[in-house]
N, C-alpha and C. Protein backbone atom coordinates (compact mmCIF):
# COMPACT_ATOMS: atom_id res chain seq x y z
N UNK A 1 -207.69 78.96 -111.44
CA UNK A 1 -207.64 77.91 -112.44
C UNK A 1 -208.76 76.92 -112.19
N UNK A 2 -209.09 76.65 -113.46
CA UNK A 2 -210.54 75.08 -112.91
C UNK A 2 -209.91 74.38 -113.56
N UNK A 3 -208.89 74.14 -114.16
CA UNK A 3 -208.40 72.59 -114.24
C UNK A 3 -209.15 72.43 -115.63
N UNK A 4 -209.56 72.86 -116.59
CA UNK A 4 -210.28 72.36 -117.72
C UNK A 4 -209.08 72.68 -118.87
N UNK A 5 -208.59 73.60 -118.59
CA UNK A 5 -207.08 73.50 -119.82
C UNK A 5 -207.85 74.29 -120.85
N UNK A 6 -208.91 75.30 -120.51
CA UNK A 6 -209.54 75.93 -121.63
C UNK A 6 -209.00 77.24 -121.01
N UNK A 7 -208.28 78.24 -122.15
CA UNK A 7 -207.95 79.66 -122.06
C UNK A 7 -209.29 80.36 -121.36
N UNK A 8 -208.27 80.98 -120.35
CA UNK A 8 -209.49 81.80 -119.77
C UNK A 8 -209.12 83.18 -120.52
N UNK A 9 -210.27 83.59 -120.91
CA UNK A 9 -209.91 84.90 -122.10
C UNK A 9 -209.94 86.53 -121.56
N UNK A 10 -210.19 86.56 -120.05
CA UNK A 10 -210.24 87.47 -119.75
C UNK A 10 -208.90 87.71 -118.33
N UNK A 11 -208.50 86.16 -118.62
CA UNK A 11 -207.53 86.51 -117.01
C UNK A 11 -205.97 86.64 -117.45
N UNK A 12 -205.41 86.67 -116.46
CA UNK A 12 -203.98 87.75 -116.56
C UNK A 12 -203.17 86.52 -117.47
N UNK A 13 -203.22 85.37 -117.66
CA UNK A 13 -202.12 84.45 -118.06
C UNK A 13 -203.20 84.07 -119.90
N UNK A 14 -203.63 84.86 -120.16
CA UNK A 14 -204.59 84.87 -121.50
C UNK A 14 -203.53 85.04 -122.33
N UNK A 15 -203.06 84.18 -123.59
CA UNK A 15 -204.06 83.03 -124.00
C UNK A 15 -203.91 81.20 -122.99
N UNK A 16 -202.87 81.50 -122.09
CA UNK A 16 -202.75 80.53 -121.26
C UNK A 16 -203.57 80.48 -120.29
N UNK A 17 -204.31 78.76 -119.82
CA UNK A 17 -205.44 78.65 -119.13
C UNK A 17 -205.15 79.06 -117.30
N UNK A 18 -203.98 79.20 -116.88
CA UNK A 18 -203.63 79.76 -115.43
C UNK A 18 -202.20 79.85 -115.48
N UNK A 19 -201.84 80.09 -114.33
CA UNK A 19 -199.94 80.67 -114.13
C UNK A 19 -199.42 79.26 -114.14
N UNK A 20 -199.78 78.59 -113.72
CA UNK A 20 -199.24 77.15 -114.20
C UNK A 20 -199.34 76.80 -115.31
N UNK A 21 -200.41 76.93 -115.97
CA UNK A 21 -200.37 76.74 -117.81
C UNK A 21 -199.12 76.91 -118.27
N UNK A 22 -199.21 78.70 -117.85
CA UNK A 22 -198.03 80.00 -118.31
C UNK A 22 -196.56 78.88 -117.93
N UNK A 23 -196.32 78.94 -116.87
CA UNK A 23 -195.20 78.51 -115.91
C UNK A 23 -194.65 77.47 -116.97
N UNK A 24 -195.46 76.47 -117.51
CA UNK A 24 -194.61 75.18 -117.98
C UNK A 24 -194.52 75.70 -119.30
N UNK A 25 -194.94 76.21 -119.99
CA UNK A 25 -194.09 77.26 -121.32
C UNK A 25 -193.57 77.68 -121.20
N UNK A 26 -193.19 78.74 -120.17
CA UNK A 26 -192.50 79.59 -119.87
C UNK A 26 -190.95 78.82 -119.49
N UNK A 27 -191.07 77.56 -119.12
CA UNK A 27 -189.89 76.47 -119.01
C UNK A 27 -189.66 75.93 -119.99
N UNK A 28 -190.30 75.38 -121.19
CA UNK A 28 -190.42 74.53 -121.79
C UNK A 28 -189.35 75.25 -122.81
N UNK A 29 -189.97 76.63 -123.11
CA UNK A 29 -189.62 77.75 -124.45
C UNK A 29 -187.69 78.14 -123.86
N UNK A 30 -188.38 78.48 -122.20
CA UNK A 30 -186.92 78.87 -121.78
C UNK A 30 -185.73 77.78 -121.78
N UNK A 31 -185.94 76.76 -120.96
CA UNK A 31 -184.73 75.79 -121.72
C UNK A 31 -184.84 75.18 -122.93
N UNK A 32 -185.40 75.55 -123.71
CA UNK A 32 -185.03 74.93 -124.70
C UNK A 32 -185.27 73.22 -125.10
N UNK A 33 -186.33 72.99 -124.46
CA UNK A 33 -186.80 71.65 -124.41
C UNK A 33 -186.94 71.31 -125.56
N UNK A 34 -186.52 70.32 -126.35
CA UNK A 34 -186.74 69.86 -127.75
C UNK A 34 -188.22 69.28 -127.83
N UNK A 35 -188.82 69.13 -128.94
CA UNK A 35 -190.48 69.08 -129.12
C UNK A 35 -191.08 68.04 -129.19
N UNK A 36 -189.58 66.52 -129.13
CA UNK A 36 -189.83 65.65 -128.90
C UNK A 36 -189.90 65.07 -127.75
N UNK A 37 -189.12 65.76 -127.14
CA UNK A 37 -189.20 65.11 -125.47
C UNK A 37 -190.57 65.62 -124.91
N UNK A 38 -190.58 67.50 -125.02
CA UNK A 38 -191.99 68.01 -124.42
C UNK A 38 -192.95 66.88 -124.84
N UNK A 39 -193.43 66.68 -126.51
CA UNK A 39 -194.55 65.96 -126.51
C UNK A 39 -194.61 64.31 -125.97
N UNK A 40 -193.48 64.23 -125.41
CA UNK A 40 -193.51 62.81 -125.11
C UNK A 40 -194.04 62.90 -123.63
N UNK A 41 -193.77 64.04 -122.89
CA UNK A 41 -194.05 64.35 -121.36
C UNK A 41 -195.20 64.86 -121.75
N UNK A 42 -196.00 65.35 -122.29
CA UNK A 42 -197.27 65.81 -122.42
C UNK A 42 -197.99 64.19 -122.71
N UNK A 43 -197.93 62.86 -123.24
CA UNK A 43 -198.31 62.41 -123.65
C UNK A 43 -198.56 61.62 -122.05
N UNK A 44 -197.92 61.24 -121.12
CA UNK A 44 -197.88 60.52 -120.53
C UNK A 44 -199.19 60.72 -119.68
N UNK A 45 -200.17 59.73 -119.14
CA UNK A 45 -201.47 59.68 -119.14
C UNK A 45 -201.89 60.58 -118.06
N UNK A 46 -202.83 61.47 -117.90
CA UNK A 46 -203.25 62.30 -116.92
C UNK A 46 -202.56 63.42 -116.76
N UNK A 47 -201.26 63.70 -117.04
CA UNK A 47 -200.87 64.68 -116.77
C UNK A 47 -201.05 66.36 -117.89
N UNK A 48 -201.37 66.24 -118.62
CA UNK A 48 -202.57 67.38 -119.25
C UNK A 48 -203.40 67.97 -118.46
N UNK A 49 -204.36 66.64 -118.23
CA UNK A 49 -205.01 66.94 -117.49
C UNK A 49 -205.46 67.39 -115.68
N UNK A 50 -204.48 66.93 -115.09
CA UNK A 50 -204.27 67.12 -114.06
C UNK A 50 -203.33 68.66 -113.70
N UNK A 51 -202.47 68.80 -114.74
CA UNK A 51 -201.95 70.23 -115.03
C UNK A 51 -203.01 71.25 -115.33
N UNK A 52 -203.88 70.75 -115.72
CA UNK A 52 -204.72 71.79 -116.65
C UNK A 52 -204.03 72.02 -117.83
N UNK A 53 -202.89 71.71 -118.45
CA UNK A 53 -202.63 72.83 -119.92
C UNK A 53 -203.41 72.62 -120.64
N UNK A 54 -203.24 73.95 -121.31
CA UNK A 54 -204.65 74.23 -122.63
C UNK A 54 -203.33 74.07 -124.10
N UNK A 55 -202.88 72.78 -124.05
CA UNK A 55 -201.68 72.10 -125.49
C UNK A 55 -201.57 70.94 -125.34
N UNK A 56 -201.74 70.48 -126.56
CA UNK A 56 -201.85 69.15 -126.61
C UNK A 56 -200.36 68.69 -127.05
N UNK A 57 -199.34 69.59 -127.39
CA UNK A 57 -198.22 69.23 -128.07
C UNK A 57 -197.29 70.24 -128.31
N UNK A 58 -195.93 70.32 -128.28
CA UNK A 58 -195.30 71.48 -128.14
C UNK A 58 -195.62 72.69 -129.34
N UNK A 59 -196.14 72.25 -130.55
CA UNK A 59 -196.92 72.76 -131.43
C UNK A 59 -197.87 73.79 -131.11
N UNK A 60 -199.28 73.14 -130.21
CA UNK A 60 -199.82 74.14 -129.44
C UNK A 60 -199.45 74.87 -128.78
N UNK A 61 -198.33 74.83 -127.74
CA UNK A 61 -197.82 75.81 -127.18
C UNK A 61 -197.28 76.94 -127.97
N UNK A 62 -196.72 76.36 -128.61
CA UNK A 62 -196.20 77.78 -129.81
C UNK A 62 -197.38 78.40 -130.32
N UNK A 63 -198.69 78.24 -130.60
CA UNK A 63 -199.25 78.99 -131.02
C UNK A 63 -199.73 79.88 -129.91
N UNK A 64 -200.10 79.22 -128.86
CA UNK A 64 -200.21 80.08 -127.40
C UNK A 64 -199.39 81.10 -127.36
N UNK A 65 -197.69 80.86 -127.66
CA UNK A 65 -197.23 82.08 -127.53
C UNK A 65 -197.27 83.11 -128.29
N UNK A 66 -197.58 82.84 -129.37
CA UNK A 66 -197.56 83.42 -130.91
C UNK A 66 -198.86 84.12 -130.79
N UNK A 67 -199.78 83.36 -129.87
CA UNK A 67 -200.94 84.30 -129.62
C UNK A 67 -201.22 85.59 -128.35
N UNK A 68 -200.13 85.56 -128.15
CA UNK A 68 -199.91 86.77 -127.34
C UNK A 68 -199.67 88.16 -127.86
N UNK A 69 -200.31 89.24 -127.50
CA UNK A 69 -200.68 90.37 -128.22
C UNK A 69 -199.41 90.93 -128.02
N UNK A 70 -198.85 91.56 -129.01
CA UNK A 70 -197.52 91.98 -129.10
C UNK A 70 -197.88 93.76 -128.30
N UNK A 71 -196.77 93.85 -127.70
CA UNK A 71 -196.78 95.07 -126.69
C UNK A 71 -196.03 96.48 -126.79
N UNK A 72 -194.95 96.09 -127.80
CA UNK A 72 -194.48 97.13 -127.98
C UNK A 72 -194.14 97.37 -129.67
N UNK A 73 -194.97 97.02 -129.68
CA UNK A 73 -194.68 96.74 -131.75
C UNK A 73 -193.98 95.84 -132.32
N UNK A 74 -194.38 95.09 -133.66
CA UNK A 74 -193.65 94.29 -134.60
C UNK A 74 -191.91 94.17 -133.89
N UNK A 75 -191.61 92.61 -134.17
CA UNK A 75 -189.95 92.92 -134.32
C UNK A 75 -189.56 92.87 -135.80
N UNK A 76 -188.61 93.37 -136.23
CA UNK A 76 -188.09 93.31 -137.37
C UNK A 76 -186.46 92.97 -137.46
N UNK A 77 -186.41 92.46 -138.49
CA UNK A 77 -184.82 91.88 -138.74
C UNK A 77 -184.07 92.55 -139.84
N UNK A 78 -183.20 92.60 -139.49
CA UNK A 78 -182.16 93.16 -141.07
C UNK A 78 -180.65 92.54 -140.81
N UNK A 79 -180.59 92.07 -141.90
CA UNK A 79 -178.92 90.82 -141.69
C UNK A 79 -177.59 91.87 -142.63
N UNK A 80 -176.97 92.76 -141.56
CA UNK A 80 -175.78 93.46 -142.24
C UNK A 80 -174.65 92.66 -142.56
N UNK A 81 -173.77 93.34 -142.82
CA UNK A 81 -172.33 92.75 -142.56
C UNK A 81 -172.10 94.25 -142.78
N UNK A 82 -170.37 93.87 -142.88
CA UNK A 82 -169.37 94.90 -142.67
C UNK A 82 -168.35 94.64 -143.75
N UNK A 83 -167.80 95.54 -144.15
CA UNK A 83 -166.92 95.71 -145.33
C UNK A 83 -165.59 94.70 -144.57
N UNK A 84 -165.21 94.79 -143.51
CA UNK A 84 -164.03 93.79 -143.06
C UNK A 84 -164.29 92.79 -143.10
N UNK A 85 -165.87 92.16 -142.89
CA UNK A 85 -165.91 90.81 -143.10
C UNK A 85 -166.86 90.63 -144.01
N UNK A 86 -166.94 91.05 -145.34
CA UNK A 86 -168.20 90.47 -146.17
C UNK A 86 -168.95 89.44 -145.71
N UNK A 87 -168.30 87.98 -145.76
CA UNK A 87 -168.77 87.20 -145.51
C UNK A 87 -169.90 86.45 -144.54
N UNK A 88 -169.42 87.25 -143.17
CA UNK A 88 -169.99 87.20 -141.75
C UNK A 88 -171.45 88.04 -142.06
N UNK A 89 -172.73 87.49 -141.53
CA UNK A 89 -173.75 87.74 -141.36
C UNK A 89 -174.40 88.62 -140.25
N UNK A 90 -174.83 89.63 -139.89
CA UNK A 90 -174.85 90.37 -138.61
C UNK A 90 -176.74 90.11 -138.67
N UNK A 91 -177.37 89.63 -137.78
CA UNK A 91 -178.95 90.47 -137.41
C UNK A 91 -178.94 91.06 -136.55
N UNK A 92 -179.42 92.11 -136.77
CA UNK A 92 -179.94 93.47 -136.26
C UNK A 92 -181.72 92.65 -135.84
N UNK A 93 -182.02 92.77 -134.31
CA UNK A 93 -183.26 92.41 -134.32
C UNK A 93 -183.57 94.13 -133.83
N UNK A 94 -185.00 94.78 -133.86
CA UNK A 94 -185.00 95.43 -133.65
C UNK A 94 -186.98 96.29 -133.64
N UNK A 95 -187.54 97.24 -133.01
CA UNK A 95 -188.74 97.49 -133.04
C UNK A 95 -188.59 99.04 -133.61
N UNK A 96 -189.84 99.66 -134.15
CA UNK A 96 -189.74 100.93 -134.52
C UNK A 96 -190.49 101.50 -133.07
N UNK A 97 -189.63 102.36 -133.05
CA UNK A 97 -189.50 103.82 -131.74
C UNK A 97 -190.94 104.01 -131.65
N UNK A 98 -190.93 104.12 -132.86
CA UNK A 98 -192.81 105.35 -132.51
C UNK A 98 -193.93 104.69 -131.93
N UNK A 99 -193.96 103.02 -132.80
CA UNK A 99 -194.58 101.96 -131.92
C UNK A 99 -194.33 101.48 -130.30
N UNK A 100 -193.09 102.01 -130.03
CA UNK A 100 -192.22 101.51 -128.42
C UNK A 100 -193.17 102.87 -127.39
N UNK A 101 -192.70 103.96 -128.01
CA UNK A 101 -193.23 104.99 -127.23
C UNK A 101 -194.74 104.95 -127.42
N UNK A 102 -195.59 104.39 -128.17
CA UNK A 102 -197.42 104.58 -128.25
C UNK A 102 -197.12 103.24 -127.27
N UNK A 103 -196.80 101.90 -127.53
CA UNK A 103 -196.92 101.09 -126.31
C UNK A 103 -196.67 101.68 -125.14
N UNK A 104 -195.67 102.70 -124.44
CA UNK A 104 -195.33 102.79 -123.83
C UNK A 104 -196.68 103.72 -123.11
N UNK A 105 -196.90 105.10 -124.06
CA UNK A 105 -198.24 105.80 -123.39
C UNK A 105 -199.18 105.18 -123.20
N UNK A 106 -199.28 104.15 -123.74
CA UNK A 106 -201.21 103.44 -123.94
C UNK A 106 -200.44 102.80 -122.63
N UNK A 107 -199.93 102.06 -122.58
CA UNK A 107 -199.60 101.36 -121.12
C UNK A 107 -199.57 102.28 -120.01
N UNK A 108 -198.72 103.22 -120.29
CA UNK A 108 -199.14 103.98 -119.15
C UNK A 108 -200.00 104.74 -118.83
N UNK A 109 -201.19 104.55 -119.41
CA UNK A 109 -202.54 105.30 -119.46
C UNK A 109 -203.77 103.82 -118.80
N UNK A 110 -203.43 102.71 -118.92
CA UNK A 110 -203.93 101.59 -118.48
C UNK A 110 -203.35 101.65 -117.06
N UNK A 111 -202.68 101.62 -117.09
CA UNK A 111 -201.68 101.19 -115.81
C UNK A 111 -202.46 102.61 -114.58
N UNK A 112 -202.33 103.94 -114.78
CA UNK A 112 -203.10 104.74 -114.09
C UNK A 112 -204.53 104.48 -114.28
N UNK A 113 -205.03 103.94 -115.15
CA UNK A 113 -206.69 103.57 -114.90
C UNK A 113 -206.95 102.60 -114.03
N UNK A 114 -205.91 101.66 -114.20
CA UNK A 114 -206.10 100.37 -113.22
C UNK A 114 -205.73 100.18 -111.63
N UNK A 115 -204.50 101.50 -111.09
CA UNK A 115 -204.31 101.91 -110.05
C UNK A 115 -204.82 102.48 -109.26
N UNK A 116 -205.80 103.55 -110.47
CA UNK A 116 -206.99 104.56 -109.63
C UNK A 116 -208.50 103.46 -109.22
N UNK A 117 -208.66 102.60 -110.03
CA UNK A 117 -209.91 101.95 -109.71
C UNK A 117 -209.74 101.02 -108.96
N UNK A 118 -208.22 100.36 -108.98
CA UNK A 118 -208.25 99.58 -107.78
C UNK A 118 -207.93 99.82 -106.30
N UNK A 119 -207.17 101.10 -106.22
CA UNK A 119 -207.49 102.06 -105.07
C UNK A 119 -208.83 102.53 -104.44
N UNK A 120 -209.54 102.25 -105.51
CA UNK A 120 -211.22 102.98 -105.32
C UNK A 120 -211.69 101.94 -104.72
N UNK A 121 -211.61 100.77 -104.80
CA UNK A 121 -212.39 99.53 -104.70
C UNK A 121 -212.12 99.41 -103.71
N UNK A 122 -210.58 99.36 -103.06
CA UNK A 122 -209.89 98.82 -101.81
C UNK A 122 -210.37 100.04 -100.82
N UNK A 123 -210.67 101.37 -101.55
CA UNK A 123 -210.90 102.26 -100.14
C UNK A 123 -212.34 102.05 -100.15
N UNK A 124 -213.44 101.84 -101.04
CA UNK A 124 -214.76 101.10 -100.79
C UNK A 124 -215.15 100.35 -100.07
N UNK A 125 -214.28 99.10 -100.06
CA UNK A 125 -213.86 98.14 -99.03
C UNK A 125 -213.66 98.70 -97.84
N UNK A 126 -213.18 99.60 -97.56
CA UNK A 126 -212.10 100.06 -96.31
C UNK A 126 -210.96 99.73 -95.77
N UNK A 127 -210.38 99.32 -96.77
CA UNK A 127 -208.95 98.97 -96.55
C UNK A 127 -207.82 99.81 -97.17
């Protein structure tokens, strides 16, 4: 991390600027922090900056996450019910298969490219 709060576009916490970027979204989204309190703790002086985050407001963060490349295909929704309860609303969240399994090969076709070359490197090294 250099502390500038600018996305590093090639490193592992992309579109977030380091694992600490990541880390305080990753809290913020997970409890459920309301967007008034986050932006009120984002506001307080230096600490942006001294964090590094690359958001100026819980706003930005959502697009950070929203800008994360989806991995196993689209989600999709469909709201059933059931003949016993008309009334009652069911969502079905859910991904299509064929997209789950191509994420799944392309990943696991990265994942052996990235094991074999970093094996290569480390026995280059001699370690």
């Amino acid at each position: 991390m250099d502390g500038s709060g600018q996305p590093d576009l090639e490193g592992l916490y992309h579109p977030f600027a380091s694992k600490l970027d990541w880390d305080v979204a990753q809290w913020m989204v997970g409890e459920g922090i309301g967007h008034g309190s986050f932006n009120r703790l984002l506001q307080i002086e230096g600490l942006r900056e001294r964090l590094g985050l690359s958001y100026k407001h819980a706003v930005g963060l959502h697009e950070r996450v929203d800008a994360i490349p989806r991995r196993a295909g689209q989600w999709y929704d469909k709201h059933i019910t059931f003949p016993d309860r008309p009334d009652e609303v069911f969502i079905l969240r859910h991904r299509d298969i064929l997209e789950c399994v191509d994420a799944l090969i392309y990943g696991a076709k990265a994942m052996s490219y990235q094991h074999t070359h970093t094996h290569q490197t480390l026995s280059s090294w001699g370690i």
